[in-house]
Protein backbone atom coordinates (compact mmCIF):
# COMPACT_ATOMS: atom_id res chain seq x y z
CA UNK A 1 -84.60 -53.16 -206.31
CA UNK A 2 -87.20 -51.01 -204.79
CA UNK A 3 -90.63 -52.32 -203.01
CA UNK A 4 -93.78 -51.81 -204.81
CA UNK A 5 -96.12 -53.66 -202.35
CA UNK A 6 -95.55 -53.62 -198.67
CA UNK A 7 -97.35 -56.51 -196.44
CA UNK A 8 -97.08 -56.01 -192.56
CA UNK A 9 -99.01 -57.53 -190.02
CA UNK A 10 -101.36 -58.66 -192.09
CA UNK A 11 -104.18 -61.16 -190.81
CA UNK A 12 -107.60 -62.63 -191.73
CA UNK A 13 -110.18 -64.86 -190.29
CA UNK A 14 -113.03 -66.70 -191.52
CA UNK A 15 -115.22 -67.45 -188.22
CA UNK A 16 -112.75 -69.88 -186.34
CA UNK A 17 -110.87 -70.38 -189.16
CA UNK A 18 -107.28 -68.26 -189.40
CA UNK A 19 -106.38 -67.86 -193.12
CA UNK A 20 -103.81 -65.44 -192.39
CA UNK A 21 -101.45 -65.02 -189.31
CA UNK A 22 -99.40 -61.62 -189.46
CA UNK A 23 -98.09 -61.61 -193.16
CA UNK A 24 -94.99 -59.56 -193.05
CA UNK A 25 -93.58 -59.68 -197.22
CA UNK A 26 -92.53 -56.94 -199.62
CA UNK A 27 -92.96 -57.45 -203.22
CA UNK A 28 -90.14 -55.78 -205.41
CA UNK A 29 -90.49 -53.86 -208.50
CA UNK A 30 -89.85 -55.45 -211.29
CA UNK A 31 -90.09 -58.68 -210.29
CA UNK A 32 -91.67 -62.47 -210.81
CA UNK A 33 -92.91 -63.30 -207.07
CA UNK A 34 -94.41 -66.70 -206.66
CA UNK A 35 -97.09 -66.90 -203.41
CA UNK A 36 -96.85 -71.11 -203.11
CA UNK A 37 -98.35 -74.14 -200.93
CA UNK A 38 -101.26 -76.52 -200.31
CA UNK A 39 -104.73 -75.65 -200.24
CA UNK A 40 -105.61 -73.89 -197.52
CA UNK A 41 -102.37 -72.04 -196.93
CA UNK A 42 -103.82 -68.84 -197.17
CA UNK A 43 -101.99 -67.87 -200.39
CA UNK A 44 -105.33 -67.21 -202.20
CA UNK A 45 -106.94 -65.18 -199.74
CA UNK A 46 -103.29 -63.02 -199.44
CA UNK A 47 -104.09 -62.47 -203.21
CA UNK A 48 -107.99 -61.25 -202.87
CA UNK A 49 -106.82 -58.74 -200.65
CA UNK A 50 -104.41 -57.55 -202.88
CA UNK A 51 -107.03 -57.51 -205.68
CA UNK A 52 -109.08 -55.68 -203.00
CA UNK A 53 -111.73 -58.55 -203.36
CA UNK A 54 -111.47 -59.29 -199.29
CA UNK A 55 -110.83 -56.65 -196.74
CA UNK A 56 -107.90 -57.75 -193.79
CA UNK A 57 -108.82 -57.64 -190.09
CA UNK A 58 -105.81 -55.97 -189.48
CA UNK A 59 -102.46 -54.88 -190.52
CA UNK A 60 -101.44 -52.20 -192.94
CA UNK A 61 -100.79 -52.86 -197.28
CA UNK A 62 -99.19 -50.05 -199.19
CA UNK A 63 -98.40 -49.51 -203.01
CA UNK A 64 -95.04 -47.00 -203.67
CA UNK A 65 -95.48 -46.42 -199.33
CA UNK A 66 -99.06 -45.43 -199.92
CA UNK A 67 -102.21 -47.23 -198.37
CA UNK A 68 -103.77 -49.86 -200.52
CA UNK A 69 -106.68 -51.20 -198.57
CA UNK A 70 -108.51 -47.47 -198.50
CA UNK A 71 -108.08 -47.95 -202.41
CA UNK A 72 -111.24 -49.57 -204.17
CA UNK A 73 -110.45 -52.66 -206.19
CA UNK A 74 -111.38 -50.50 -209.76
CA UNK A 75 -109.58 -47.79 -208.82
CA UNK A 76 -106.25 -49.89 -207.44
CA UNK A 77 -103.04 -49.90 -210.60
CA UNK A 78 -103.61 -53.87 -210.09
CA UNK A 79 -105.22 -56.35 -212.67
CA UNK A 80 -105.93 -59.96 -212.25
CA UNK A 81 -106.25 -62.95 -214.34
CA UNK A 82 -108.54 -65.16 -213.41
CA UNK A 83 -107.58 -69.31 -213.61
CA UNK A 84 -110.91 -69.57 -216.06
CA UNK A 85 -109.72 -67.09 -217.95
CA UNK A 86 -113.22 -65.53 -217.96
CA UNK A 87 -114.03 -64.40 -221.26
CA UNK A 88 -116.78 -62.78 -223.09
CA UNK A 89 -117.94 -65.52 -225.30
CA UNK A 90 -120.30 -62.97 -227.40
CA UNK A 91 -117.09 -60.93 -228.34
CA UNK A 92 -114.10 -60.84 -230.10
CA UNK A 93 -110.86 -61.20 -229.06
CA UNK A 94 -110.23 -58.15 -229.70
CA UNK A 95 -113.75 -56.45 -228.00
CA UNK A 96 -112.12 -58.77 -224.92
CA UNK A 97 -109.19 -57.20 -225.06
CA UNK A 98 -110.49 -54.01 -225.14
CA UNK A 99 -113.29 -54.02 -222.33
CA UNK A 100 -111.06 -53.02 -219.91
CA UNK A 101 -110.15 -49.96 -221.78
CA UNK A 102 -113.58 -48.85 -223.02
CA UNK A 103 -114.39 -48.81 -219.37
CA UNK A 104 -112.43 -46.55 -218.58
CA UNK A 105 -113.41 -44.25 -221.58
CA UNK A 106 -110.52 -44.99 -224.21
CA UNK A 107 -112.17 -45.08 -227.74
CA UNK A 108 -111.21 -45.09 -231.26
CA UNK A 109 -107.97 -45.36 -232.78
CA UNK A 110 -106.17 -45.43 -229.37
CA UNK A 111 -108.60 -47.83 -228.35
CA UNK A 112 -107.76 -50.49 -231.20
CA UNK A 113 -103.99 -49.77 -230.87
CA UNK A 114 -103.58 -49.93 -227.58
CA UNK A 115 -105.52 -53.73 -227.66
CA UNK A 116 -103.12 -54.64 -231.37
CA UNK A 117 -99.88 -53.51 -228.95
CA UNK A 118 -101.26 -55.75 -225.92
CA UNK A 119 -102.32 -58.81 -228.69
CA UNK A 120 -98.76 -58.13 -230.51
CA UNK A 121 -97.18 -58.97 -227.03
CA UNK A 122 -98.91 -62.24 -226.14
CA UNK A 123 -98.37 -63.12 -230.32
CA UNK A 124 -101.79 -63.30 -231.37
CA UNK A 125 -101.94 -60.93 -233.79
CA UNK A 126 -103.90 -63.01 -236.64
CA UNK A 127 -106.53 -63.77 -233.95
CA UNK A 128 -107.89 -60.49 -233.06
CA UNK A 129 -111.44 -60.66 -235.44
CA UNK A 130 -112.11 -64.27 -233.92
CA UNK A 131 -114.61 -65.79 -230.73
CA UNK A 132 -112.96 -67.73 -227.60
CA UNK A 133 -114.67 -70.80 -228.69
CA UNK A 134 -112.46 -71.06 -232.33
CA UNK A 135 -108.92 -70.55 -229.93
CA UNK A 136 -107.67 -73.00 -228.31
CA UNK A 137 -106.79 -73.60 -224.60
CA UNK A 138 -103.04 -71.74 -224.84
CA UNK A 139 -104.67 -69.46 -227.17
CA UNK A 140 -107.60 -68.11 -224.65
CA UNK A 141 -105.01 -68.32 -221.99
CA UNK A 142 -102.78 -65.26 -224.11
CA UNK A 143 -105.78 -63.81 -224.61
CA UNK A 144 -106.81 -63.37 -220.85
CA UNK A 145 -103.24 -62.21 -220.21
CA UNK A 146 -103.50 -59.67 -222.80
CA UNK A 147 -106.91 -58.52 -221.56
CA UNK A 148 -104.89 -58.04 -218.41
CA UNK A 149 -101.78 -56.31 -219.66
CA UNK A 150 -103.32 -53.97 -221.94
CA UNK A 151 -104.20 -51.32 -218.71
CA UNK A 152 -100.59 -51.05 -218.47
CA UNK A 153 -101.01 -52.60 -214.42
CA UNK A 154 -98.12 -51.56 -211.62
CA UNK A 155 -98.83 -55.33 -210.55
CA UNK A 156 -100.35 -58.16 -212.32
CA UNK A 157 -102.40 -61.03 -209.90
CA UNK A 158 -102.34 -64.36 -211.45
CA UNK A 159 -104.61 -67.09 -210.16
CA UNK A 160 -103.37 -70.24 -210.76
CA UNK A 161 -103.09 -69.40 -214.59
CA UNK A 162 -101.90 -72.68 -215.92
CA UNK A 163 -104.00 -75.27 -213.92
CA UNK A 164 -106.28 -76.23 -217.24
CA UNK A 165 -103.46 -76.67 -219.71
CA UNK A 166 -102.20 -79.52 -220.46
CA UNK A 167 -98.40 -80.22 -219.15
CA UNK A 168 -96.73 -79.76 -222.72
CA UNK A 169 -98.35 -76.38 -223.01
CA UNK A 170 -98.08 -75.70 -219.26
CA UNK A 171 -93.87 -76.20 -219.89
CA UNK A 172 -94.05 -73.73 -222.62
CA UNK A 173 -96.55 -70.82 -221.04
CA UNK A 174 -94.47 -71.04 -218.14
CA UNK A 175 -91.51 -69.57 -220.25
CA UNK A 176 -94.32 -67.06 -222.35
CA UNK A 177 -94.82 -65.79 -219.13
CA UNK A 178 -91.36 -65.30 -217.91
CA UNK A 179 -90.30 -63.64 -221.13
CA UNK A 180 -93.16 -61.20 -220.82
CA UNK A 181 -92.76 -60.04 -217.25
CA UNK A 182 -89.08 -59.16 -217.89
CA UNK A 183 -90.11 -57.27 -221.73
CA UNK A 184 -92.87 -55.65 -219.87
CA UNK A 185 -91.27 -54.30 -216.44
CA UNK A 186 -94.62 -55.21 -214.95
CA UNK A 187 -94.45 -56.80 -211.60
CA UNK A 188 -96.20 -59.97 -211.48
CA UNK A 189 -97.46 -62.08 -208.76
CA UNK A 190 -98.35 -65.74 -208.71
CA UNK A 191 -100.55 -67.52 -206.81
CA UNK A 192 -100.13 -71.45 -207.51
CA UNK A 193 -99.34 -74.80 -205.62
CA UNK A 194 -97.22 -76.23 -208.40
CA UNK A 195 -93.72 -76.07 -206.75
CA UNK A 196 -92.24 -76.65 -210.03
CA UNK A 197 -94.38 -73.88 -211.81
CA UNK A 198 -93.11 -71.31 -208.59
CA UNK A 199 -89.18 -72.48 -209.40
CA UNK A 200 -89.07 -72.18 -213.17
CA UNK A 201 -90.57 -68.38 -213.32
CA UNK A 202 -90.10 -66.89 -209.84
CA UNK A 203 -87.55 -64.79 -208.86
CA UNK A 204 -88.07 -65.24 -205.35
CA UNK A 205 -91.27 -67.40 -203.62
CA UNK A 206 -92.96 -67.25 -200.55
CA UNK A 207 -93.80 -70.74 -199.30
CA UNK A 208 -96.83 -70.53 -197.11
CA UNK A 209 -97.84 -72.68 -194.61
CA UNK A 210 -101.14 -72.58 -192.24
CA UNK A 211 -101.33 -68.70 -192.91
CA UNK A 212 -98.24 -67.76 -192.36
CA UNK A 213 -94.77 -67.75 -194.67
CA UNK A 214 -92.78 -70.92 -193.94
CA UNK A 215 -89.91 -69.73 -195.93
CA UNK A 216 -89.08 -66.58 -198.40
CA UNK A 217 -86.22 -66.67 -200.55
CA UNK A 218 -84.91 -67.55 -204.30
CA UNK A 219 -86.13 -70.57 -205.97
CA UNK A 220 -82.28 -72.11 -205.70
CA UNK A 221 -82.09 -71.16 -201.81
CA UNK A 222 -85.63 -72.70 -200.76
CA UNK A 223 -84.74 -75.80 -202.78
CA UNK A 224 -80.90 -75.78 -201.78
CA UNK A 225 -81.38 -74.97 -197.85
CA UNK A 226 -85.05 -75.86 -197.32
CA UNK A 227 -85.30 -74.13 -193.24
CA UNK A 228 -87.56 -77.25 -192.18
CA UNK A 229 -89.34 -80.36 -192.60
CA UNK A 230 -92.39 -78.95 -194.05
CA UNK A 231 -90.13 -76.97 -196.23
CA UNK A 232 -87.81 -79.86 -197.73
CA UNK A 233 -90.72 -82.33 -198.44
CA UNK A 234 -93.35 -79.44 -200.42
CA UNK A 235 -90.60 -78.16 -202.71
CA UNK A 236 -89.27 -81.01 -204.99
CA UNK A 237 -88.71 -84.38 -203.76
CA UNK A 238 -86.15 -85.19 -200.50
CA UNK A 239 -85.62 -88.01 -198.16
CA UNK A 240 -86.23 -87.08 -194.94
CA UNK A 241 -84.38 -89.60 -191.73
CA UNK A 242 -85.19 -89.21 -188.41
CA UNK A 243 -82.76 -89.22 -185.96
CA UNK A 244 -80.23 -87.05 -183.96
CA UNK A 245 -76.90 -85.46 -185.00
CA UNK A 246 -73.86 -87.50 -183.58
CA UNK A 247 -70.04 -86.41 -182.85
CA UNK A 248 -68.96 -88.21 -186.33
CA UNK A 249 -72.17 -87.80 -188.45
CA UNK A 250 -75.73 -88.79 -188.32
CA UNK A 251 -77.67 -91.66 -185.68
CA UNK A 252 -80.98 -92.35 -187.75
CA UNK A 253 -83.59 -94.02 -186.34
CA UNK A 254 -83.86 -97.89 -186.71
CA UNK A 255 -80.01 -97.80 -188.16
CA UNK A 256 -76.86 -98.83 -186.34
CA UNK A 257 -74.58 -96.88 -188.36
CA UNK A 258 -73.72 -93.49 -188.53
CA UNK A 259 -75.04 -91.71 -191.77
CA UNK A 260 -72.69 -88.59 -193.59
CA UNK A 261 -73.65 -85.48 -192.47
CA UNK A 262 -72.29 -81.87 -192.51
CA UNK A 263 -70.09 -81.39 -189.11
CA UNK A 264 -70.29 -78.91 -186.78
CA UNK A 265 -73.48 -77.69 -187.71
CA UNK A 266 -75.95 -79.13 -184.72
CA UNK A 267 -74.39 -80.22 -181.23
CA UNK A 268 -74.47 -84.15 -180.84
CA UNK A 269 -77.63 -85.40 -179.56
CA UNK A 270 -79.82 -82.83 -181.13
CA UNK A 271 -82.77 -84.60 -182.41
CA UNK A 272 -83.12 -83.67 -186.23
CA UNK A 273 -83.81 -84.81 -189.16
CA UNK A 274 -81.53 -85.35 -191.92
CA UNK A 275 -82.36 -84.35 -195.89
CA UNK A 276 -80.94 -85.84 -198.40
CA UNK A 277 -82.17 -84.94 -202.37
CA UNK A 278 -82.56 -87.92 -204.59
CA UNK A 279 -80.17 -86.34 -207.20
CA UNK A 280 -77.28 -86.36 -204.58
CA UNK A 281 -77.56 -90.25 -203.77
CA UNK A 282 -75.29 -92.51 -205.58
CA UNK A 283 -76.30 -95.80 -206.69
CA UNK A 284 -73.79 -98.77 -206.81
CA UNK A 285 -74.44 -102.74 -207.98
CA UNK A 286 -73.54 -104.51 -203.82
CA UNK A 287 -71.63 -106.53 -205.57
CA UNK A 288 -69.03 -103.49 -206.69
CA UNK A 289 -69.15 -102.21 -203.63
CA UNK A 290 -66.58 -102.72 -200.82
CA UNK A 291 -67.92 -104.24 -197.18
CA UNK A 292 -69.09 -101.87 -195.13
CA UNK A 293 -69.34 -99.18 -197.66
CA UNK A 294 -72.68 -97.05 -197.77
CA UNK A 295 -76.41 -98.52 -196.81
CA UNK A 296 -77.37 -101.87 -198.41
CA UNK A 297 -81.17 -102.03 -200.15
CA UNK A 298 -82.59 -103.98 -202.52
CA UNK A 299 -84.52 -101.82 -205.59
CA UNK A 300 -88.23 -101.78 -204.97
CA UNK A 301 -89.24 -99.90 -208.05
CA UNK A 302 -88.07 -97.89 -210.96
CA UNK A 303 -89.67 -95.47 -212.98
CA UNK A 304 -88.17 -94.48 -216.32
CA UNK A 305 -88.79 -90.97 -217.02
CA UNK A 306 -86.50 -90.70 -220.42
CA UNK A 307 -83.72 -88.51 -219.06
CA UNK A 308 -84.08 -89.89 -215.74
CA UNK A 309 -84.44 -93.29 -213.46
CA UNK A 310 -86.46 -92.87 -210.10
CA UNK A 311 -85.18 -95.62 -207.85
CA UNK A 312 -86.87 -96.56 -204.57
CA UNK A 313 -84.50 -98.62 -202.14
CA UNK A 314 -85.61 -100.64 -199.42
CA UNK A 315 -82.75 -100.24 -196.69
CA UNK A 316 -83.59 -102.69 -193.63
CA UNK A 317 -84.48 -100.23 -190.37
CA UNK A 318 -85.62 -97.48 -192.16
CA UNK A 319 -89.22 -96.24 -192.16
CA UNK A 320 -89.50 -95.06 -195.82
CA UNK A 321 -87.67 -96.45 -198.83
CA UNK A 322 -84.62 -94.26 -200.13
CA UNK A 323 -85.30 -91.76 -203.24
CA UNK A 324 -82.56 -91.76 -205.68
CA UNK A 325 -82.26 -90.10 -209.17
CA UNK A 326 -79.74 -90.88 -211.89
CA UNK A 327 -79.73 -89.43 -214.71
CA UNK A 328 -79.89 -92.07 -218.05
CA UNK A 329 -77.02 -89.73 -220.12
CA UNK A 330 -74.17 -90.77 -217.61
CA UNK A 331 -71.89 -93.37 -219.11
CA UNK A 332 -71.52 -95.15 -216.05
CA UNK A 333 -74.52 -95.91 -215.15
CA UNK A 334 -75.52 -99.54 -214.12
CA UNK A 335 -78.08 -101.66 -215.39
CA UNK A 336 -80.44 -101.44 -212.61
CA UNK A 337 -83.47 -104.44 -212.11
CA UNK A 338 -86.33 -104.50 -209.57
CA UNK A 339 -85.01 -106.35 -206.84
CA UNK A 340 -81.59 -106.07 -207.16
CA UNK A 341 -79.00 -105.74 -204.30
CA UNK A 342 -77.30 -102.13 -204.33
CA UNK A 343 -75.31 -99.54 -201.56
CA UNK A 344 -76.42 -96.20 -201.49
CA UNK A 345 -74.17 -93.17 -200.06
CA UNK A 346 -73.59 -89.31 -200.31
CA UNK A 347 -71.33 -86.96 -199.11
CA UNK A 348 -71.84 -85.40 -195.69
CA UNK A 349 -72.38 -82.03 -197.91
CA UNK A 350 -74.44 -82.65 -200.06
CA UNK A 351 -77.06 -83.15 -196.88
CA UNK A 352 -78.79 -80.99 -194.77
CA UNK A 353 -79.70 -81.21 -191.13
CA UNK A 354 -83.59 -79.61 -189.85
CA UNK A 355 -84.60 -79.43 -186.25
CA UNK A 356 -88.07 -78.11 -187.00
């Protein structure tokens, strides 16, 4: 897969403030690319310049190996959709769809085919004679992407698109959005902090971090080998345990026991800290458990989320209760109280040591 965008160098300042501190990225053709983290990242402001809204103190962007940033933003193969959609409330969804178009001196039959393709695609063709205010919420959002597709873009910029839907309708744009990139061939770039928005449609995410790119990679490889603290605790949910690799496994913090972890990766006495997902801990009644076997707790909470249980363990000398998931459909899973006694363990692979 080729690159379409080329970032290198990049950085930005707002008086003292650094928003951007050398962006080096390429963004592939053809592809779903996710720009993620907090506010304040810089992700945003990465995106503006794209758009051609913002102008970078230095560095170089190109489109296809050509310069972007001599480009003006109307004349750049780039359209945006805005997270408040942003539409004419006097016209039609069709004259919305169209404006784009009409600006740039289509008219006529082309005109009104070109916006029925782009309305086809997002499945609103019965809407097309209709104003924003008689659409709902999902509806207005297909219409802004349409409004954004029909100019046939070499890169679509979305902002946050699916911050004012509710989460039913957020779970199922998510997927209209993911089928449309791959019908249309259209590259299309993200901007959101939603880590769970960035792993169900991206195809690879950039993870930013105090203007610069804490980790790039698949959704499965950022979640699966997270490359630091930071990275572990934004995307999804981990427990983190301080402490420092040992000869035989893991010395945490406040602990007298060694803890499973993967061998040979660190040298022993290298201070780390020592991930653990709350999918990959295993849950046991004390009681069924042998002496000596895994870390004892006692159940401080549970929430039920219908396919799941979230469990939070209290285990004497750590800092921060234990994170476990089990899933309801197993068989064999317990009958789990507040305040019971239970061992938790996990296999030294299914962890992952971070230095940084």
């Amino acid at each position: 897969m080729t690159a379409l965008i080329g970032i290198g160098g990049v950085e930005k300042a707002f008086g003292p403030v650094t928003a951007l501190a050398g962006i080096e990225l390429e963004i592939r053709e053809n592809e779903f690319f996710a720009l993620l983290g907090p506010s304040g990242c810089g992700k945003t402001t990465l995106l503006r310049i794209l758009a051609g809204f913002e102008t970078p103190d230095r560095g170089r962007i190109t489109l296809d190996g050509k310069d972007l940033i001599a480009i003006p933003p109307n004349r750049r193969p780039i359209n945006m959709m805005f997270q408040s959609y942003a539409l004419f409330p006097h016209m039609t969804v069709e004259g919305n769809v169209a404006y784009g178009l009409e600006m740039e001196g289509v008219r006529g039959a082309e005109l009104k085919r070109r916006a029925a393709e782009a309305l086809a695609l997002v499945q609103l063709e019965g809407v097309a004679g209709r104003k924003p205010h008689l659409l709902s919420g999902g509806q207005r959002q297909r219409v802004a992407l349409a409004r954004a597709l029909v100019k046939r873009p070499r890169l679509l910029l979305l902002d946050e698109p699916l911050a004012a839907l509710d989460k039913k309708l957020r779970d199922q744009m998510r997927l209209e959005l993911k089928r449309l990139q791959h019908g249309t061939g259209i590259t299309f770039l993200i901007v959101t902090h939603d880590q769970e928005e960035a792993l169900v449609m991206a195809d690879r995410i950039a993870l930013m971090d105090q203007g610069r790119i804490a980790q790039l990679g698949s959704p499965r490889a950022l979640y699966e080998e997270p490359a630091s603290r930071f990275v572990a605790d934004f995307i999804g949910v981990t427990n983190l345990i301080e402490g420092r690799v040992a000869a035989q496994g893991f010395a945490a913090d406040g602990l007298s026991r060694l803890l499973p972890a993967p061998p040979g990766v660190l040298a022993a006495g290298t201070p780390a800290a020592l991930a653990i997902r709350p999918e990959r801990i295993r849950v046991r009644p004390a009681a069924a458990t042998a002496s000596g076997q895994g870390l004892e707790g006692r159940i401080e909470s549970i929430a039920y989320l219908g396919q799941d249980l979230i469990l939070h363990v209290r285990v004497a000398g750590l800092v921060r209760p234990l994170v476990a998931r089990l899933g309801t459909g197993l068989e064999s899973l317990p009958d789990m109280t507040e305040g019971a006694s239970v061992t938790c363990d996990w296999t030294a692979e299914r962890a992952r040591l971070l230095t940084n």
